[in-house]
N, C-alpha and C. Protein backbone atom coordinates (compact mmCIF):
# COMPACT_ATOMS: atom_id res chain seq x y z
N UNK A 1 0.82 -1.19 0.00
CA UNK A 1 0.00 0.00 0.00
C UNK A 1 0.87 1.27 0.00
N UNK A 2 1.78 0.96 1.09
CA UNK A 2 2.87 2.53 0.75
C UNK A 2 3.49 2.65 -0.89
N UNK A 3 3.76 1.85 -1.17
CA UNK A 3 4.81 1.71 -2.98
C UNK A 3 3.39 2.44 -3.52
N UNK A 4 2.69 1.93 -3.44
CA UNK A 4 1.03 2.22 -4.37
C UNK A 4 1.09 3.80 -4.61
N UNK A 5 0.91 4.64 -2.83
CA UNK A 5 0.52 5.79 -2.49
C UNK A 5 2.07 6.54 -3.06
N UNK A 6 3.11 6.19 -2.85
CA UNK A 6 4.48 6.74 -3.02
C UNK A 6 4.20 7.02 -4.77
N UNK A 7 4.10 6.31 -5.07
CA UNK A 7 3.99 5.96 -6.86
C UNK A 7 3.05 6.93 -7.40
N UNK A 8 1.90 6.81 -6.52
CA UNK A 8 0.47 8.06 -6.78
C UNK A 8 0.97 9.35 -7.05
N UNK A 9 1.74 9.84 -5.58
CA UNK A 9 2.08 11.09 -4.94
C UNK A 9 3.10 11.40 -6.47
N UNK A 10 4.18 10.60 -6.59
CA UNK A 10 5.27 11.36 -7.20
C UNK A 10 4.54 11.19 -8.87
N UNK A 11 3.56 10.24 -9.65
CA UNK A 11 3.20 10.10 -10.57
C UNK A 11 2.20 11.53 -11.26
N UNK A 12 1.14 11.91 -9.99
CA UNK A 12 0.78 13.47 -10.13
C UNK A 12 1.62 14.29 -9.03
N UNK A 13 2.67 14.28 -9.08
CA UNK A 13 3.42 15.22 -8.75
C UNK A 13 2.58 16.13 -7.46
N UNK A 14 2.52 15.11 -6.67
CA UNK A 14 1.47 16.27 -5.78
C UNK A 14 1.90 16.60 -4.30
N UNK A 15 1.26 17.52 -3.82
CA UNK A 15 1.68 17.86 -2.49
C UNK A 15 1.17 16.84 -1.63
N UNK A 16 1.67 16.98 -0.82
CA UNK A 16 1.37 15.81 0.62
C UNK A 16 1.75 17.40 1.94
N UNK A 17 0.48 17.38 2.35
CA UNK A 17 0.31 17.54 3.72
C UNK A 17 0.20 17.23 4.88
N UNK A 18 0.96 17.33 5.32
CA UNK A 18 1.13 16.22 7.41
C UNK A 18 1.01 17.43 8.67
N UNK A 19 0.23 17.20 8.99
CA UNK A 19 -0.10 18.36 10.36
C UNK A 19 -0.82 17.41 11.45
N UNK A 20 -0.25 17.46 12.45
CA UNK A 20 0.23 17.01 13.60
C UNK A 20 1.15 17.45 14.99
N UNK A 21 0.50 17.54 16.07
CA UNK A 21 1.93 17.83 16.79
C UNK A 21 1.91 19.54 16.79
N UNK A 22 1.38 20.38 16.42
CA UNK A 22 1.36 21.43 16.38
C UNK A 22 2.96 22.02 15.24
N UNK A 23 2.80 21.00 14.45
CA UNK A 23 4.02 20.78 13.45
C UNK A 23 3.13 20.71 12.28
N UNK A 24 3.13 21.47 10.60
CA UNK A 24 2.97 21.30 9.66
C UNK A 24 3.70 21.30 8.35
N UNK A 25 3.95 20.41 7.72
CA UNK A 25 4.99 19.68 6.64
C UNK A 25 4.34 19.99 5.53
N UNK A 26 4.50 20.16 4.67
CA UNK A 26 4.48 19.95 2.88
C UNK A 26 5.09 19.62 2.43
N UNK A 27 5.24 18.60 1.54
CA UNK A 27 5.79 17.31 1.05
C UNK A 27 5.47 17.85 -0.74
N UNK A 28 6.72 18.48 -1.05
CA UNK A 28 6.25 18.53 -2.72
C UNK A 28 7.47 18.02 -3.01
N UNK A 29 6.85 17.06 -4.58
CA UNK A 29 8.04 16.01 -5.22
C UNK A 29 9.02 16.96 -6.69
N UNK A 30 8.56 17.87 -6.58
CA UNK A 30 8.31 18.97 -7.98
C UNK A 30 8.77 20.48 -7.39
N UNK A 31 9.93 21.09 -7.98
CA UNK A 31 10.25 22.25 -8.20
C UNK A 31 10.77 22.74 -9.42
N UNK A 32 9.53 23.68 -9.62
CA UNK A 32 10.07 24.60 -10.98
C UNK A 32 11.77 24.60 -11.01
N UNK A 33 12.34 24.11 -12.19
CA UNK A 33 13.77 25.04 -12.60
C UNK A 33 14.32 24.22 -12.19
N UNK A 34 14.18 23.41 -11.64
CA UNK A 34 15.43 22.25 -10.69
C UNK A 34 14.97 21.16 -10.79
N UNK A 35 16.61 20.43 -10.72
CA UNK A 35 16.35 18.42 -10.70
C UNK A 35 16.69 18.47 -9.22
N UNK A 36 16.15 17.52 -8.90
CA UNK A 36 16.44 16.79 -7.49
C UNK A 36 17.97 17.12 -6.93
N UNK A 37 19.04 16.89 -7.93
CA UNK A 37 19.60 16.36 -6.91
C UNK A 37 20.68 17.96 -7.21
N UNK A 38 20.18 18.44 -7.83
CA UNK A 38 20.91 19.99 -7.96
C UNK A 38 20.30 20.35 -6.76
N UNK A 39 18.93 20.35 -5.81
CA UNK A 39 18.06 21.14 -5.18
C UNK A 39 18.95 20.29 -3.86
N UNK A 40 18.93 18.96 -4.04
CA UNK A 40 19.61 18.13 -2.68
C UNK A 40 21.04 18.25 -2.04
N UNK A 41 21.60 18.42 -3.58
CA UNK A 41 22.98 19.05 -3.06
C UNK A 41 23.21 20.09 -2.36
N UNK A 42 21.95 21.18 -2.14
CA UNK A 42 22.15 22.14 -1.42
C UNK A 42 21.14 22.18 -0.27
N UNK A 43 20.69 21.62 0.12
CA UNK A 43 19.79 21.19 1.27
C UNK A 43 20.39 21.48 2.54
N UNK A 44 19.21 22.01 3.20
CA UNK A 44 19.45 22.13 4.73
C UNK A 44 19.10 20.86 5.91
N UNK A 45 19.90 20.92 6.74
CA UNK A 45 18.91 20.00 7.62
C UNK A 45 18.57 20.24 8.99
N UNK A 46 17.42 20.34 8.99
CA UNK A 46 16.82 21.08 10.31
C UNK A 46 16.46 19.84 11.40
N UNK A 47 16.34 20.16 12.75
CA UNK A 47 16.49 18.81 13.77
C UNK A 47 14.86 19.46 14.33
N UNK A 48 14.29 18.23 14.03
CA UNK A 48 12.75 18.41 14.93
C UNK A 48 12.96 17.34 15.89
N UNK A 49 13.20 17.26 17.01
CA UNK A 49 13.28 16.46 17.98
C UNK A 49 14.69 15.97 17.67
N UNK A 50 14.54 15.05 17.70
CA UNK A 50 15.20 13.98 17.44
C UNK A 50 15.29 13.45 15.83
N UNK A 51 14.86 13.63 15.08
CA UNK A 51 14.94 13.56 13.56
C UNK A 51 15.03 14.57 12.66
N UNK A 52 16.63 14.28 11.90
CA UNK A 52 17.01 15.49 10.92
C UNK A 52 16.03 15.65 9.73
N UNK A 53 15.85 16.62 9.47
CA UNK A 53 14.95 16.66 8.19
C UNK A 53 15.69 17.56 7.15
N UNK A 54 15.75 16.91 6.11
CA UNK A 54 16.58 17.57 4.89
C UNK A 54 15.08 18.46 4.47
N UNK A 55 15.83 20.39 3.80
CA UNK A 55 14.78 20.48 3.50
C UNK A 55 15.60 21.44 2.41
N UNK A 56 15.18 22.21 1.25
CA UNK A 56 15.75 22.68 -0.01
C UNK A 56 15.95 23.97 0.67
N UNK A 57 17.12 24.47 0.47
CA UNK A 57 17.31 25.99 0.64
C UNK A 57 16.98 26.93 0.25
N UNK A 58 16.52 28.05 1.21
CA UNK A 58 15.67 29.09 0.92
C UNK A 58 15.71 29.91 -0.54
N UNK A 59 17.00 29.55 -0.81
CA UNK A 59 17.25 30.58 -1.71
C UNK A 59 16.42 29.47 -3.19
N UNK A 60 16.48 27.97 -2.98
CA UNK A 60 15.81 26.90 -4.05
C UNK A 60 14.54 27.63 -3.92
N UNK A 61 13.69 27.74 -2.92
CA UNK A 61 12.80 27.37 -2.77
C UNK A 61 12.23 28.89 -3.26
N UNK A 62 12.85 30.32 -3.24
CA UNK A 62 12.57 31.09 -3.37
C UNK A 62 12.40 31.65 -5.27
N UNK A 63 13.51 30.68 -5.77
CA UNK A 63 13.94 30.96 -6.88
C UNK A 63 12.83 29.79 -7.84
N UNK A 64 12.19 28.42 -7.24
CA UNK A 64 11.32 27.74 -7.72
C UNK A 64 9.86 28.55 -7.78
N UNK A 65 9.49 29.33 -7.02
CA UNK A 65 8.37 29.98 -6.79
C UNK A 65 8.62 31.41 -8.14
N UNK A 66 9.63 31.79 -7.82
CA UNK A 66 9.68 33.01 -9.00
C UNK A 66 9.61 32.13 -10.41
N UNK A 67 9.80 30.45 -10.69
CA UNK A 67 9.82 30.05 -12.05
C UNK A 67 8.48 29.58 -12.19
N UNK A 68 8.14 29.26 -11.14
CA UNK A 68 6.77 28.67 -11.32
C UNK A 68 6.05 29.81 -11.98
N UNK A 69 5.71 31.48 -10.97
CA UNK A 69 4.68 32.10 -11.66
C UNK A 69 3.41 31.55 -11.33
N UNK A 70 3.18 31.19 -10.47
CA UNK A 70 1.67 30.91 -10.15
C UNK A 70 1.23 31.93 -9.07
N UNK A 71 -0.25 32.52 -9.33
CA UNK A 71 -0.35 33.77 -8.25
C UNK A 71 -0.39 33.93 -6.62
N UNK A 72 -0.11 32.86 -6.53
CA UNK A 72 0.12 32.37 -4.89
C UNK A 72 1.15 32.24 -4.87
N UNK A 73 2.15 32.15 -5.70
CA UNK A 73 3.78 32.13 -5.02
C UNK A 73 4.19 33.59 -5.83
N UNK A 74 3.46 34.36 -6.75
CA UNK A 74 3.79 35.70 -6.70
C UNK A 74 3.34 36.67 -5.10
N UNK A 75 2.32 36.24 -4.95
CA UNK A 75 1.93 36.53 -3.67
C UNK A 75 2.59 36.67 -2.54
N UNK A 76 3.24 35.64 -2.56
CA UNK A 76 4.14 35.16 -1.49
C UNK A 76 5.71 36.06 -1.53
N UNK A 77 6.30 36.00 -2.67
CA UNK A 77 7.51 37.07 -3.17
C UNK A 77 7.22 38.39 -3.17
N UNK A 78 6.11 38.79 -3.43
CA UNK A 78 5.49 40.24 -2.80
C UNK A 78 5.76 40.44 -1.49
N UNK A 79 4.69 39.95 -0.79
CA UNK A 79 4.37 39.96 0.60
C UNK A 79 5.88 39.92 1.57
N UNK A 80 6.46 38.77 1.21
CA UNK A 80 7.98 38.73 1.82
C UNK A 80 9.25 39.18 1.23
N UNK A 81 9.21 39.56 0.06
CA UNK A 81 10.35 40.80 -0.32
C UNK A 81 11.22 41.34 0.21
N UNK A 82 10.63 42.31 1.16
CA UNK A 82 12.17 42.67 2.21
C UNK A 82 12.61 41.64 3.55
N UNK A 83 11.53 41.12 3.72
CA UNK A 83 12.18 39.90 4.69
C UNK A 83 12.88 38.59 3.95
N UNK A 84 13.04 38.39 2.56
CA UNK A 84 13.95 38.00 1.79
C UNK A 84 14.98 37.98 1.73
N UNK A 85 15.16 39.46 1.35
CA UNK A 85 16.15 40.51 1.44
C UNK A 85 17.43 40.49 2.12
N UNK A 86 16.19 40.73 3.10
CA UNK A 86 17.12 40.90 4.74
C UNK A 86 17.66 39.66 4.91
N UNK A 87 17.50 38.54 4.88
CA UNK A 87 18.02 37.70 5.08
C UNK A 87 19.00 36.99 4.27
N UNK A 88 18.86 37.01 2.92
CA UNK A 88 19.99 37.47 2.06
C UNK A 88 21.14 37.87 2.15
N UNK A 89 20.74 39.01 3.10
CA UNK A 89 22.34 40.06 3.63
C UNK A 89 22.40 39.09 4.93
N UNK A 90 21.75 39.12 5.95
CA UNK A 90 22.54 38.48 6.85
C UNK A 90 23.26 37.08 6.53
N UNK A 91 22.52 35.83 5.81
CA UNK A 91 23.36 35.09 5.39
C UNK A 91 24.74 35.48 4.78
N UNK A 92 24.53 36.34 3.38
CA UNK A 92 25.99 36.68 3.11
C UNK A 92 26.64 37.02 3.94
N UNK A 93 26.94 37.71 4.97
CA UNK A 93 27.95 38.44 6.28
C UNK A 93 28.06 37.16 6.97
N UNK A 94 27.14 36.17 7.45
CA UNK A 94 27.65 34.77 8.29
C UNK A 94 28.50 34.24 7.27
N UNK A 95 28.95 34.58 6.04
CA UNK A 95 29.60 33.59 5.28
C UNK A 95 30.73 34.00 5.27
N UNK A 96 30.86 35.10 5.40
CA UNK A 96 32.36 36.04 4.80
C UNK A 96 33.04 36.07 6.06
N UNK A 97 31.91 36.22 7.35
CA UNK A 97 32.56 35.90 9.04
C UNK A 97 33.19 34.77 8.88
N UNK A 98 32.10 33.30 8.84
CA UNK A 98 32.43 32.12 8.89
C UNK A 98 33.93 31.92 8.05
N UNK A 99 33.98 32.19 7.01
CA UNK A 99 35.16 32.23 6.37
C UNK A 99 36.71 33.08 6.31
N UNK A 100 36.79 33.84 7.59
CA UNK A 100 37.20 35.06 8.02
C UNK A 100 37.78 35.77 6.51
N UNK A 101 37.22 36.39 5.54
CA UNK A 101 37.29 36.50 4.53
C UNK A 101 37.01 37.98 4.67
N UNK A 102 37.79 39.47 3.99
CA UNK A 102 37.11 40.78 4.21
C UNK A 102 35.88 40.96 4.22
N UNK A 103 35.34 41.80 4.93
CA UNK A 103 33.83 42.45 5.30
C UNK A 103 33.23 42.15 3.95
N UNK A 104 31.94 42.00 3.67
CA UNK A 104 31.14 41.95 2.62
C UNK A 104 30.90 42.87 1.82
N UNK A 105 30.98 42.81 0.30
CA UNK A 105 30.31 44.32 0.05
C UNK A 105 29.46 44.75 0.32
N UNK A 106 28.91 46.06 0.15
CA UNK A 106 27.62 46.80 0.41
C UNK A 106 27.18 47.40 -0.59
């Protein structure tokens, strides 16, 4: 029955939703602009309890939504724009720290 549902999910390419736990997941097999393992190679992994969860980096996930073009993920790049942004710059500066490498440009 799981191979069946696994086979379903990735055959229409569809979302899977899990909410539970005061925890909610989306499970998509499909990103605009990217193969798997270009999106995996750059993956994060975040610790919910006790189990790592690989998940695509913001910057994948930000740049799949601008290819898609669907009005809910324009929506979404609107709405969060400068909190994008902002985080953008602070990542770059943890990198150039992390790497004791000169100050970042501006």
């Amino acid at each position: 029955m799981d191979r069946v549902l696994a086979e379903q999910v990735v055959s229409r390419r569809a979302l899977v939703r899990a909410d539970g736990h005061g925890l909610v997941v989306d499970l998509s097999v499909v990103m605009a602009g990217f193969t798997f393992d270009d999106v995996w190679s750059r993956r994060r992994i975040f610790k919910v309890g006790r189990v790592a969860v690989p998940v695509a980096s913001l910057k994948d996930i930000v740049a799949s939504k601008a290819a898609a073009g669907r009005p809910k993920d324009r929506l979404f790049l609107a709405t969060h724009e400068e909190a994008l942004r902002e985080l953008g710059r602070r990542r770059r500066g943890a990198v150039y720290t992390a790497s004791r490498k000169k100050d970042p440009p501006r």
